[in-house]
C-alpha atoms as a PDB file:
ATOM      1  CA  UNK A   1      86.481 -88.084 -43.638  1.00  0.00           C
ATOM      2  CA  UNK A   2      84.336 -85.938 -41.117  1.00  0.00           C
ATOM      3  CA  UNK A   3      81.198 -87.240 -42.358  1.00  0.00           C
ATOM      4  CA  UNK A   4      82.418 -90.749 -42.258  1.00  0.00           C
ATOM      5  CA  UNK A   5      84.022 -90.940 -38.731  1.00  0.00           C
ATOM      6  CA  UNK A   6      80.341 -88.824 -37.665  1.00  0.00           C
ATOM      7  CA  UNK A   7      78.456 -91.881 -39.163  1.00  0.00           C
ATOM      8  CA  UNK A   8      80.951 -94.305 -37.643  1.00  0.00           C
ATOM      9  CA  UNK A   9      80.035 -92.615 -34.328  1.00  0.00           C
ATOM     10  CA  UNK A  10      76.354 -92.658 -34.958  1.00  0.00           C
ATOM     11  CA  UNK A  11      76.490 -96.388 -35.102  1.00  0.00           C
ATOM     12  CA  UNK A  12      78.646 -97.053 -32.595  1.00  0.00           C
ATOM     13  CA  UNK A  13      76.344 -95.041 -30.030  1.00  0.00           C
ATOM     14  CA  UNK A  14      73.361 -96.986 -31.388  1.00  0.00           C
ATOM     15  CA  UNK A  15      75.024-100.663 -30.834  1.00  0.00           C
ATOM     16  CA  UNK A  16      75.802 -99.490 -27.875  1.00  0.00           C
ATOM     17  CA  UNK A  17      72.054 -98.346 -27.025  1.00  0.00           C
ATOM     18  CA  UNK A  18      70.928-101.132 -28.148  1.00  0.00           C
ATOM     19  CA  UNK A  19      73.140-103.569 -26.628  1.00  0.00           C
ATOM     20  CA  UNK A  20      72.497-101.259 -22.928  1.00  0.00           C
ATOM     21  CA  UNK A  21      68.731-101.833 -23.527  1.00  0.00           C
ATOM     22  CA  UNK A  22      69.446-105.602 -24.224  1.00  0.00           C
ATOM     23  CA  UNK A  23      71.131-105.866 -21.009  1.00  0.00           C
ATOM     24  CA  UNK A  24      67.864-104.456 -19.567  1.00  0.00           C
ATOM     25  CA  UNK A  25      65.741-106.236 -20.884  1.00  0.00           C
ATOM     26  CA  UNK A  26      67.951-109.750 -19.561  1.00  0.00           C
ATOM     27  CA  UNK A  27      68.515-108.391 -16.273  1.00  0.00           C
ATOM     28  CA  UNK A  28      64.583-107.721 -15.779  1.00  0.00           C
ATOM     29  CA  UNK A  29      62.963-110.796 -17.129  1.00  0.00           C
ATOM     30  CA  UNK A  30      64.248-113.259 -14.530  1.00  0.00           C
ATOM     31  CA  UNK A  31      63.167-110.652 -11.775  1.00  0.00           C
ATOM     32  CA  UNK A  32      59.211-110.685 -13.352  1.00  0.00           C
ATOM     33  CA  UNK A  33      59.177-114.398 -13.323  1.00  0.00           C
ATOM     34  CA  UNK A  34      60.604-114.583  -9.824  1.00  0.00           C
ATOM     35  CA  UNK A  35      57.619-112.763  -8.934  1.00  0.00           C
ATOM     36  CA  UNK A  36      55.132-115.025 -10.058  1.00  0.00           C
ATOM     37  CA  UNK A  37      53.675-116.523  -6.824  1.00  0.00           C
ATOM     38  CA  UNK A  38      51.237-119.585  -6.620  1.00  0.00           C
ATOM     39  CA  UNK A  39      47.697-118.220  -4.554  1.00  0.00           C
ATOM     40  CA  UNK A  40      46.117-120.373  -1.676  1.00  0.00           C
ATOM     41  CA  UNK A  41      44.116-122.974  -3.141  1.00  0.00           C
ATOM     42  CA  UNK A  42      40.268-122.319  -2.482  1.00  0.00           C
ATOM     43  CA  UNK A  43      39.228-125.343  -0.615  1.00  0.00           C
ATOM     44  CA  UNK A  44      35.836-126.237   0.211  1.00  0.00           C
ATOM     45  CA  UNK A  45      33.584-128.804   2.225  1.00  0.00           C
ATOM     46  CA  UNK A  46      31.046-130.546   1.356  1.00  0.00           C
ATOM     47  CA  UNK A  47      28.586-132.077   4.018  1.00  0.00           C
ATOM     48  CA  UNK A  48      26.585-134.913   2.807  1.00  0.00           C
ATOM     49  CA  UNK A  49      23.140-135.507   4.717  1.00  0.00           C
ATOM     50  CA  UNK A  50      22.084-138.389   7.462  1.00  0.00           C
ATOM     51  CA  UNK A  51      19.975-136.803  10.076  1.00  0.00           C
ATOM     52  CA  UNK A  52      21.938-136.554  13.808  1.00  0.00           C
ATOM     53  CA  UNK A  53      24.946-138.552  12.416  1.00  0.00           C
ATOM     54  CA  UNK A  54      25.337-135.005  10.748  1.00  0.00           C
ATOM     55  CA  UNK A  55      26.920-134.629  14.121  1.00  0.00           C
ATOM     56  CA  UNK A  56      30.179-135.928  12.514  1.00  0.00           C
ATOM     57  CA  UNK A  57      31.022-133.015  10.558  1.00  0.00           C
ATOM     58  CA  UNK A  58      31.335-130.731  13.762  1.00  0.00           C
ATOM     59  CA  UNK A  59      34.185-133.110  14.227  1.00  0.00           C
ATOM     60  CA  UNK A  60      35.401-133.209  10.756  1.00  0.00           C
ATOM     61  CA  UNK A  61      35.845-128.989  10.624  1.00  0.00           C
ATOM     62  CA  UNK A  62      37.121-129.082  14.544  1.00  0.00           C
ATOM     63  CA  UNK A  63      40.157-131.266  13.329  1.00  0.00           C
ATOM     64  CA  UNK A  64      40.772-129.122   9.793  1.00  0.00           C
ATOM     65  CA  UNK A  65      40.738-126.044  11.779  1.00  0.00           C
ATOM     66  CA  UNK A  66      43.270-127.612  14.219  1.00  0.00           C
ATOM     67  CA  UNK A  67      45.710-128.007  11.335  1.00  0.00           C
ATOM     68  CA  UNK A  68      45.314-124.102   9.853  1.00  0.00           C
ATOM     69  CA  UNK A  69      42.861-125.974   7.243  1.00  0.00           C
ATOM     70  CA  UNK A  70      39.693-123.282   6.660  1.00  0.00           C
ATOM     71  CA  UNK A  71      37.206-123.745   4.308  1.00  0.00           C
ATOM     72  CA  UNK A  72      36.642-120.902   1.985  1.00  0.00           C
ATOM     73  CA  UNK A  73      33.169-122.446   0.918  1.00  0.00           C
ATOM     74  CA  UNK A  74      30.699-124.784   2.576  1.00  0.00           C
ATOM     75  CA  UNK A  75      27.764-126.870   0.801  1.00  0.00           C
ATOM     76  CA  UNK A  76      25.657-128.774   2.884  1.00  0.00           C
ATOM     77  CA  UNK A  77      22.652-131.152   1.364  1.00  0.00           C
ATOM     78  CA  UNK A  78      19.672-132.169   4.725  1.00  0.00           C
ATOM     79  CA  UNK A  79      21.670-132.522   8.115  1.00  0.00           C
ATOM     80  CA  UNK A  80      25.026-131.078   6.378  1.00  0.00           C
ATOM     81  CA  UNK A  81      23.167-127.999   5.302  1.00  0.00           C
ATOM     82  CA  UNK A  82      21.873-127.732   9.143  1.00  0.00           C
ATOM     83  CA  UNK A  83      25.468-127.909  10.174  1.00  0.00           C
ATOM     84  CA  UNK A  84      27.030-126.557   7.201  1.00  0.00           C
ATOM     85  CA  UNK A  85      24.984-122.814   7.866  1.00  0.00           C
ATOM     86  CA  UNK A  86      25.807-122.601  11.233  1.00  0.00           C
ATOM     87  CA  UNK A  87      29.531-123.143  10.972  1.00  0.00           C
ATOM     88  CA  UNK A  88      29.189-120.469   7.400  1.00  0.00           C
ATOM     89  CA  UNK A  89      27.901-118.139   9.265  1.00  0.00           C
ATOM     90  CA  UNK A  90      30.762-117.443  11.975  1.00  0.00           C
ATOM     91  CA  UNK A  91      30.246-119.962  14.564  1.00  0.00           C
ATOM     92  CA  UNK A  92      34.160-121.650  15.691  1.00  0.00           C
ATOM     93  CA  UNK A  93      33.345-126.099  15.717  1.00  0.00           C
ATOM     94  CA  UNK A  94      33.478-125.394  19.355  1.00  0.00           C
ATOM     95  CA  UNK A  95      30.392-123.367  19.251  1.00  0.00           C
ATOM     96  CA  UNK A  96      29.096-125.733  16.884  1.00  0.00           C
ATOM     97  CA  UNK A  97      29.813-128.804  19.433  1.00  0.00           C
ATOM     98  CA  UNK A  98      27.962-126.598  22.316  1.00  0.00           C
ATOM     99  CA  UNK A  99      24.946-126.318  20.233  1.00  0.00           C
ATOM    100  CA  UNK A 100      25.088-129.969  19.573  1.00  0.00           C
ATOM    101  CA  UNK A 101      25.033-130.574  23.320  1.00  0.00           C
ATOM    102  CA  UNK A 102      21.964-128.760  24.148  1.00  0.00           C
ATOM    103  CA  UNK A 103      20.100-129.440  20.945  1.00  0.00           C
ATOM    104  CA  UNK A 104      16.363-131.136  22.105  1.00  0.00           C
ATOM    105  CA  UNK A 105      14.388-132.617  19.375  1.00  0.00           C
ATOM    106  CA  UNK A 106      11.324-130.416  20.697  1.00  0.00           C
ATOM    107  CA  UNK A 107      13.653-127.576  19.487  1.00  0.00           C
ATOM    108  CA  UNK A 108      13.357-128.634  15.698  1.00  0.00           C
ATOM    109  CA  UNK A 109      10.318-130.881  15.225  1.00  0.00           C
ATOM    110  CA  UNK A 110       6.619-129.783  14.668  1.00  0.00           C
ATOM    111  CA  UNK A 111       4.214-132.109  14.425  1.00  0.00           C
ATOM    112  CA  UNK A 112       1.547-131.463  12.120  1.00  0.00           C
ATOM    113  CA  UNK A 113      -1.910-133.401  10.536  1.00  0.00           C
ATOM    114  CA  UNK A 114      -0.944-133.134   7.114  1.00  0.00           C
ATOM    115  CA  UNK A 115      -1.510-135.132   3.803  1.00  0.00           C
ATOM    116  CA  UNK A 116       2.073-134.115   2.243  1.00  0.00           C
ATOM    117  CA  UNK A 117       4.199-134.538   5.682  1.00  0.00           C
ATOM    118  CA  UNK A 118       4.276-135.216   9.780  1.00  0.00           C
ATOM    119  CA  UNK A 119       6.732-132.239  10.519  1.00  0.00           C
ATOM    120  CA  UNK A 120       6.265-128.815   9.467  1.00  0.00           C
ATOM    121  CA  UNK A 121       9.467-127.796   9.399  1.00  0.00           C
ATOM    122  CA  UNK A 122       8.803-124.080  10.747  1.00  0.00           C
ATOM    123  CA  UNK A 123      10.751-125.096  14.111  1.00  0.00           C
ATOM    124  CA  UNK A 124      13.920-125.965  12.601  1.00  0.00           C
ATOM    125  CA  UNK A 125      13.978-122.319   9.792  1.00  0.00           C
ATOM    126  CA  UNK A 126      13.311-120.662  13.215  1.00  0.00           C
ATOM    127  CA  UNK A 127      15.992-122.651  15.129  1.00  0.00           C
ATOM    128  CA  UNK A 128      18.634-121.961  12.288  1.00  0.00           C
ATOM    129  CA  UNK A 129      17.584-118.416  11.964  1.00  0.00           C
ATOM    130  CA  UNK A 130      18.277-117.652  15.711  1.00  0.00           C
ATOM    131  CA  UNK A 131      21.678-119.721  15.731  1.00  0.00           C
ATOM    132  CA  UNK A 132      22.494-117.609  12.611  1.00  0.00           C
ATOM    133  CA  UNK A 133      21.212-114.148  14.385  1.00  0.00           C
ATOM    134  CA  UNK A 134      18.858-114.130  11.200  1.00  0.00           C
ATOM    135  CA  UNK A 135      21.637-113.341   8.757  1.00  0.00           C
ATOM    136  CA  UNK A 136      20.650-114.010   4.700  1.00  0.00           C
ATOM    137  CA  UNK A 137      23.302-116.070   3.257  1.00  0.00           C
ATOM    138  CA  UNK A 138      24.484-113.793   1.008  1.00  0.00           C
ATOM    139  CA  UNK A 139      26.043-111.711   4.673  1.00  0.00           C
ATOM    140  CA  UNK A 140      27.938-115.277   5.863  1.00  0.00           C
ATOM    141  CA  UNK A 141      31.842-114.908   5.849  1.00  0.00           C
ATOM    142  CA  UNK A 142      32.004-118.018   4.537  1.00  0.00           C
ATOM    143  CA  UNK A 143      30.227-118.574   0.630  1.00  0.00           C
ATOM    144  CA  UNK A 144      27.356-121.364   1.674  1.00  0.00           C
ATOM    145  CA  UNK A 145      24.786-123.106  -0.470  1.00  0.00           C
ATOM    146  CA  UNK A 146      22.685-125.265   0.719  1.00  0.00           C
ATOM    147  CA  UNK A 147      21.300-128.141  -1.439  1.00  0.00           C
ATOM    148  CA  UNK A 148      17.206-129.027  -2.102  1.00  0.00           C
ATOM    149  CA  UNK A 149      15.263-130.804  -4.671  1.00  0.00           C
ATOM    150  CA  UNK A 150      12.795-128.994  -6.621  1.00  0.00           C
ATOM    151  CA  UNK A 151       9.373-131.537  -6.337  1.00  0.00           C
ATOM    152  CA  UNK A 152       8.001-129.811 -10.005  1.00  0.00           C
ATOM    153  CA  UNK A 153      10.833-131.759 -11.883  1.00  0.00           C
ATOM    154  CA  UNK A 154      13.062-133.471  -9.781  1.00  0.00           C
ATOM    155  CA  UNK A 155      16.618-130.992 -10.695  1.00  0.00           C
ATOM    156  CA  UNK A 156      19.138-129.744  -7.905  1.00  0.00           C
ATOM    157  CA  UNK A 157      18.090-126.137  -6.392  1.00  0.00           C
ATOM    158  CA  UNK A 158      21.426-124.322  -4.622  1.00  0.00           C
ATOM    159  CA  UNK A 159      20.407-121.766  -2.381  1.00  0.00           C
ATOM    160  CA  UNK A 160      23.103-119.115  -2.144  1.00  0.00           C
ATOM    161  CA  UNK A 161      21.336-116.249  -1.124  1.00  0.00           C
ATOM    162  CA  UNK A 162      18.684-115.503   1.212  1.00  0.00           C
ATOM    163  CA  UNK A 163      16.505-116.830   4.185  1.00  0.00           C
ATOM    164  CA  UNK A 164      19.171-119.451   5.310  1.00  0.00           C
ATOM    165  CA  UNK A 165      17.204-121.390   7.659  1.00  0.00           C
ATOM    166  CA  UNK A 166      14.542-121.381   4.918  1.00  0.00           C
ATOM    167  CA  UNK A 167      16.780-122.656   2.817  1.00  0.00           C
ATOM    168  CA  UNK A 168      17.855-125.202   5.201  1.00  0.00           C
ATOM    169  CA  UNK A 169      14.764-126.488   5.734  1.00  0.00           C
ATOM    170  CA  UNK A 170      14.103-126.993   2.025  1.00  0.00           C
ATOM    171  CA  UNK A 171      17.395-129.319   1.832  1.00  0.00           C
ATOM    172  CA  UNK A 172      16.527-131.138   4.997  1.00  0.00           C
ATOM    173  CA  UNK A 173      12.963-131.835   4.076  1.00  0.00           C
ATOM    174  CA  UNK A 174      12.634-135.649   3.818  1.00  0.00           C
ATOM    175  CA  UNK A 175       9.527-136.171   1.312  1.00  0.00           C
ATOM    176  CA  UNK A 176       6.246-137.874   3.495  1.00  0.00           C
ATOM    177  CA  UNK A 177       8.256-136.824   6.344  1.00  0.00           C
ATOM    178  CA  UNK A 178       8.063-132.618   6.521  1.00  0.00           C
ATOM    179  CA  UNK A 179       6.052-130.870   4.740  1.00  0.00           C
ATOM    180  CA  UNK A 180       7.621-129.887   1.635  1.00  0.00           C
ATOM    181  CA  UNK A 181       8.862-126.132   1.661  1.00  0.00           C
ATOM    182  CA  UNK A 182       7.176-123.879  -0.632  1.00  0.00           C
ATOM    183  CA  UNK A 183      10.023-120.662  -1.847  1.00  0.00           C
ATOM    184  CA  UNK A 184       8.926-118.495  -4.115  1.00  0.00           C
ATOM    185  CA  UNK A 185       5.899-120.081  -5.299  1.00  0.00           C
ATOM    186  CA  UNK A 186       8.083-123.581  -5.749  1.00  0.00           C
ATOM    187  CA  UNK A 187       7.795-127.037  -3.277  1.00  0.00           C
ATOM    188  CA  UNK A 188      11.229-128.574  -2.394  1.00  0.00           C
ATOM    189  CA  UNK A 189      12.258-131.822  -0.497  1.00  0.00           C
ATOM    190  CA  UNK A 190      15.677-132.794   0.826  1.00  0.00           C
ATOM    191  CA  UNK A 191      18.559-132.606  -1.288  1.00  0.00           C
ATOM    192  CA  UNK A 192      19.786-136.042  -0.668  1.00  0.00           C
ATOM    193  CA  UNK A 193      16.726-137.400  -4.064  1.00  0.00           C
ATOM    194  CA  UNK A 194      19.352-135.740  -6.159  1.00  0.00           C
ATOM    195  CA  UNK A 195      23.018-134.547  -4.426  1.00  0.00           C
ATOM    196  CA  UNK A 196      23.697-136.421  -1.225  1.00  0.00           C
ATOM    197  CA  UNK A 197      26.911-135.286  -1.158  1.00  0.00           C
ATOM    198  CA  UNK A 198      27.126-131.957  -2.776  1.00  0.00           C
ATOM    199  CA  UNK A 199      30.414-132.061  -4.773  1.00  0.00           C
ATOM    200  CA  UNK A 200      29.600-130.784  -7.986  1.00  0.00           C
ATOM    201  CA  UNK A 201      27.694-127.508  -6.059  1.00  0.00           C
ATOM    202  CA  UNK A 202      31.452-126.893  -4.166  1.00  0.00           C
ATOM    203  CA  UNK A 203      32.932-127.040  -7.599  1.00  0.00           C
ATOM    204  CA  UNK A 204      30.140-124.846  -9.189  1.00  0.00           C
ATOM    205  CA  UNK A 205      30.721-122.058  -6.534  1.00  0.00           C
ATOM    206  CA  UNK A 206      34.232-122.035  -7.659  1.00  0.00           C
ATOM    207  CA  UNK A 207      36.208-124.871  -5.197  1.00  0.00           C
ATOM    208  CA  UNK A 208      39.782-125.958  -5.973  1.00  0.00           C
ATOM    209  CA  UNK A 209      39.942-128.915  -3.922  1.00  0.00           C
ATOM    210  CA  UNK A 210      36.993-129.923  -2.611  1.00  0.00           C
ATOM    211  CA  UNK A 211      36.551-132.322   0.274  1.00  0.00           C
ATOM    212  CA  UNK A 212      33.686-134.624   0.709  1.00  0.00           C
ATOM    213  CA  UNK A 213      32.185-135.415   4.236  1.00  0.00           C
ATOM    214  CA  UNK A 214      30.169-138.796   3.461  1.00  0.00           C
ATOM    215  CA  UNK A 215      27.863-139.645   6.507  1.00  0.00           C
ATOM    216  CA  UNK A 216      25.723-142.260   4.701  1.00  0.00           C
ATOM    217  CA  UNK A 217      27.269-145.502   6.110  1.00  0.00           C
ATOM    218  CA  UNK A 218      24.408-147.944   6.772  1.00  0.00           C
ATOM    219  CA  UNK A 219      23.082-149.229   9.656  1.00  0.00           C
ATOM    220  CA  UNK A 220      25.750-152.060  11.634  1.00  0.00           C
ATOM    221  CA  UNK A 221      23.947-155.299  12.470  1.00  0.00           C
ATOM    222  CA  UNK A 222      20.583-156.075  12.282  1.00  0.00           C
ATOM    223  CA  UNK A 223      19.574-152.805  14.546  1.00  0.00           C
ATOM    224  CA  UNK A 224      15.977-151.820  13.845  1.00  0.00           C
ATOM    225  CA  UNK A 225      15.055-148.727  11.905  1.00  0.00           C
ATOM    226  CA  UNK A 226      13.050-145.676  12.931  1.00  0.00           C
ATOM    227  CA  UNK A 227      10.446-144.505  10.757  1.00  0.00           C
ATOM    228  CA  UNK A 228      13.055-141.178  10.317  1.00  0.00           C
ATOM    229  CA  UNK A 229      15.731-143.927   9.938  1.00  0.00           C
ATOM    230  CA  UNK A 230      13.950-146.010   7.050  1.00  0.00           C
ATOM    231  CA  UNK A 231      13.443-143.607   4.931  1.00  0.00           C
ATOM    232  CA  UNK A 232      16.710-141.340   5.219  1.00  0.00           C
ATOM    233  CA  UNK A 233      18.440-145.058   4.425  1.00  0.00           C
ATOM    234  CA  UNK A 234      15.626-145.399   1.161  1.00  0.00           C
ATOM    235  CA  UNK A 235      16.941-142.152  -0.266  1.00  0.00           C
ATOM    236  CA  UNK A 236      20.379-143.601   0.660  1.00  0.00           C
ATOM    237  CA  UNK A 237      20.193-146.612  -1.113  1.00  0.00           C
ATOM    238  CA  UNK A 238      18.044-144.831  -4.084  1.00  0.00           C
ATOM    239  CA  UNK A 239      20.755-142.337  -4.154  1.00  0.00           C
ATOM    240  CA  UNK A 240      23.856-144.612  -4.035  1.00  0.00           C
ATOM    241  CA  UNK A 241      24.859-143.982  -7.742  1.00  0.00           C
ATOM    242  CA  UNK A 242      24.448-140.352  -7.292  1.00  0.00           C
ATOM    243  CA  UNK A 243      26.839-140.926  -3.742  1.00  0.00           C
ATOM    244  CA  UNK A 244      29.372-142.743  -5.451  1.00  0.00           C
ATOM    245  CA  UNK A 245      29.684-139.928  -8.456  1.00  0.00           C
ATOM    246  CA  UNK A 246      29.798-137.186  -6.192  1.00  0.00           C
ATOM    247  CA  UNK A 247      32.376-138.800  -4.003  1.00  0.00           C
ATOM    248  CA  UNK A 248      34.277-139.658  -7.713  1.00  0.00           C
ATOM    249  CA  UNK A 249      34.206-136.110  -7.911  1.00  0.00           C
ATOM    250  CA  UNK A 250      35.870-135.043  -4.711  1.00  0.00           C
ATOM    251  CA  UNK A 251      39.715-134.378  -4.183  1.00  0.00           C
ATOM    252  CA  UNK A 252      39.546-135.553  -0.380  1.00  0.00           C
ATOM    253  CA  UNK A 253      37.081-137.732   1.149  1.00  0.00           C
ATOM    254  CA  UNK A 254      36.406-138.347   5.165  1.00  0.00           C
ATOM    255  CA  UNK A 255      33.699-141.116   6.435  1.00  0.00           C
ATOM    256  CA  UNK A 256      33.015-141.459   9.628  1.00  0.00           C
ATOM    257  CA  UNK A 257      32.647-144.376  11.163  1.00  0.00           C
ATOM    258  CA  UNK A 258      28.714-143.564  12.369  1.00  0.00           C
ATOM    259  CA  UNK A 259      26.771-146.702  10.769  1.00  0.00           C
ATOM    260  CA  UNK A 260      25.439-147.593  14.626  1.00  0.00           C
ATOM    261  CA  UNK A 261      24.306-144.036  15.491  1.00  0.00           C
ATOM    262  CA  UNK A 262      20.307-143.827  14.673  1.00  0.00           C
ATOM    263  CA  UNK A 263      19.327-141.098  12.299  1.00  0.00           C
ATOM    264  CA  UNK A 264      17.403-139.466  15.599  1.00  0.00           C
ATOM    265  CA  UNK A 265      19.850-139.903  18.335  1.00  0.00           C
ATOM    266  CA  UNK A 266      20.695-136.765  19.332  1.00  0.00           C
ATOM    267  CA  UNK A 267      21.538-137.808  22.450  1.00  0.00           C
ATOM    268  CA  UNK A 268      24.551-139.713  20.537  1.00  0.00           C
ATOM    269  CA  UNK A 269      26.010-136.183  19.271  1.00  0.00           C
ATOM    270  CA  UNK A 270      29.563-136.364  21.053  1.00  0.00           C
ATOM    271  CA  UNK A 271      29.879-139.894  20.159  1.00  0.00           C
ATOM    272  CA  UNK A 272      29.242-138.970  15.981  1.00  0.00           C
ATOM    273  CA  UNK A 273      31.768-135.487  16.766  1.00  0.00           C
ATOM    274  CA  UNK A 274      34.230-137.832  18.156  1.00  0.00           C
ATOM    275  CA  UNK A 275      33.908-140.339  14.763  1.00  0.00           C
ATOM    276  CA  UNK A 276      34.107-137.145  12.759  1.00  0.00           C
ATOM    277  CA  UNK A 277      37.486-136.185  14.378  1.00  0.00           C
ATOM    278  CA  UNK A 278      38.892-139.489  14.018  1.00  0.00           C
ATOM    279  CA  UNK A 279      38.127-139.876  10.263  1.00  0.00           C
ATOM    280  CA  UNK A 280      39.385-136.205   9.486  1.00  0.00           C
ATOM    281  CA  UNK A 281      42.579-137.341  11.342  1.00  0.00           C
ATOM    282  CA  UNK A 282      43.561-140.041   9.226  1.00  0.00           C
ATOM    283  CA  UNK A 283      43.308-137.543   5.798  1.00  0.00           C
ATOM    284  CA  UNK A 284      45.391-134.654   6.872  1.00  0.00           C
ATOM    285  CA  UNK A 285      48.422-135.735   5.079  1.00  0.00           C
ATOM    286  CA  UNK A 286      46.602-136.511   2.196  1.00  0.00           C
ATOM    287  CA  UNK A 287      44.538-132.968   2.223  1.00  0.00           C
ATOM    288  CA  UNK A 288      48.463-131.100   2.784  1.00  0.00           C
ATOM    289  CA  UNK A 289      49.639-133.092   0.005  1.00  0.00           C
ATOM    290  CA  UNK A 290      46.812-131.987  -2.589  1.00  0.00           C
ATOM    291  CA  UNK A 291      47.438-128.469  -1.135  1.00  0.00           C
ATOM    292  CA  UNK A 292      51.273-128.628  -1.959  1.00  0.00           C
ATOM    293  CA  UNK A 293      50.069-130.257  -5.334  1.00  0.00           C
ATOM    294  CA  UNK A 294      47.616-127.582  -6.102  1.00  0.00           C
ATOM    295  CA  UNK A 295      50.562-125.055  -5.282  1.00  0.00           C
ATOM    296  CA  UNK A 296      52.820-126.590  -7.948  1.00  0.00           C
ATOM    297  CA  UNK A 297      50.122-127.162 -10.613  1.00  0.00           C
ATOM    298  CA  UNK A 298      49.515-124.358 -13.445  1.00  0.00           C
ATOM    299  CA  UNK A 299      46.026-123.298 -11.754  1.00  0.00           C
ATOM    300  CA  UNK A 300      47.958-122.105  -8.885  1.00  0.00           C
ATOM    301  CA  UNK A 301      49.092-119.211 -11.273  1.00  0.00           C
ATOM    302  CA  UNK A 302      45.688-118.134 -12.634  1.00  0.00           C
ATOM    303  CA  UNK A 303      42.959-116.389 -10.966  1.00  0.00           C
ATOM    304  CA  UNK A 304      41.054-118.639  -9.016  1.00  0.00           C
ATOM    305  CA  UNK A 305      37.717-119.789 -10.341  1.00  0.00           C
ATOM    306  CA  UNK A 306      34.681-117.288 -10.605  1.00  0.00           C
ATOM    307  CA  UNK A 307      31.421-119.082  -9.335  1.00  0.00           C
ATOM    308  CA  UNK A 308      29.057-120.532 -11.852  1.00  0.00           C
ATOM    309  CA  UNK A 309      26.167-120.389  -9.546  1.00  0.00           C
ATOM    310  CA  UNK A 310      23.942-117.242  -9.639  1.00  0.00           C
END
């Protein structure tokens, strides 16, 4: 009888042990889910290229930073790369806009006798370099690449390290125009032959959402073209299917209105910010709802992405 009411005891305490850690265990498992919280979507910008309408995307970043919108990356391809390393490197739009202002084409433009180009492109690495206080990408606060075309065979080259207004001048070297840049041994022209929007680079860098800055519009009317003008709208047009499949490629994407600004008018710089505000306007909603989206979607509750690019 001893033996048996022991043994009876012995399994009562372990049905009760087990049905204590039971209880545990249901008590703690709602409390670990709860936990779970979906991260900040990494958003990035991408700035497409079209000489001083390039303006535009001072506008387009002064309006997302209004809102509490702050890209974690920035890829720029020919005038977005120009503005694009800049803004990466720590300058507020409002800096950006001052710079704008007192930007003289004498600052940027060369001249040289040349078989391969008119425009060096020397002034405009040096320009960048002081606006940037000669910081190498790879120091920015902000992950940048900017976007070139490699002349040997014609593939996308993403600068993400480095001599930043080097590698702006590579992207924004428009091929008969400037001279093309020689890196490492290698000639590149502007980035706009092969990514005139550079989507696909935000996404390889390890973008979210990504939002698209198209600047391309063409000319309004009948308005003659600058030499600069005709053949930035040539790698346009040649580069249309390559726009539209970026832009397929985009969560978000702004155009400014800046068709009647010339591809040299610096002098038109407030009037292509103020077009960049106004088209960044009209897409907040749209960027808080693929935010809130994002937030709800199962790649809210992973790691976000690791870049691709090395």
């Amino acid at each position: 009888m001893q033996i048996h009411s022991s043994i009876h005891k012995i399994g009562l305490i372990g049905l009760l042990a087990i049905s204590i850690v039971g209880c545990d265990k249901a008590t703690k498992t709602p409390t670990q889910t709860s936990t779970l919280k979906a991260r900040e979507p990494v958003i990035a910008i991408a700035l497409g290229g079209g000489g001083a309408k390039g303006f535009a995307h001072i506008g387009v970043l002064k309006v997302l930073e209004s809102h509490g919108i702050k890209p974690k990356i920035v890829t720029g391809t020919s005038a977005g790369s120009f503005v694009g390393s800049i803004y990466a490197s720590g300058k507020t739009p409002f800096q950006l806009q001052q710079i704008a202002q007192q930007l003289k084409e004498s600052d940027i433009r060369d001249l040289t006798l040349n078989r391969q180009g008119v425009v060096l492109g020397q002034k405009l690495q040096d320009y960048v370099n002081r606006q940037i206080g000669n910081k190498p990408i790879e120091q920015f606060p902000i992950r940048f690449a900017a976007v070139a075309t490699r002349l040997d065979n014609g593939k996308r080259a993403d600068f993400i390290k480095g001599n930043a207004g080097q590698a702006v001048r590579a992207s924004c070297s428009i091929p008969n125009v400037f001279v093309p840049a020689t890196i490492g041994g290698t000639k590149y022209v502007d980035g706009g032959l092969v990514s005139p929007i550079p989507v696909q680079t935000a996404k390889d860098l390890g973008a979210d959402i990504v939002i698209a800055v198209d600047i391309s519009a063409r000319p309004a009317g009948d308005k003659p073209l600058s030499m600069f003008g005709l053949l930035d709208q040539t790698i346009n047009i040649m580069g249309q299917q390559s726009i539209n499949n970026e832009l397929n490629n985009a969560n978000i994407v702004i155009q400014p209105k800046v068709g009647h600004l010339g591809t040299l008018d610096l002098q038109a710089s407030n009037e292509a910010i103020l077009e960049g505000e106004k088209a960044a306007q009209l897409k907040i909603k749209s960027i808080d709802t693929a935010i809130a989206n994002f937030k709800k979607s199962p790649a809210a509750f992973k790691p976000a992405p690791r870049s691709r690019l090395q």
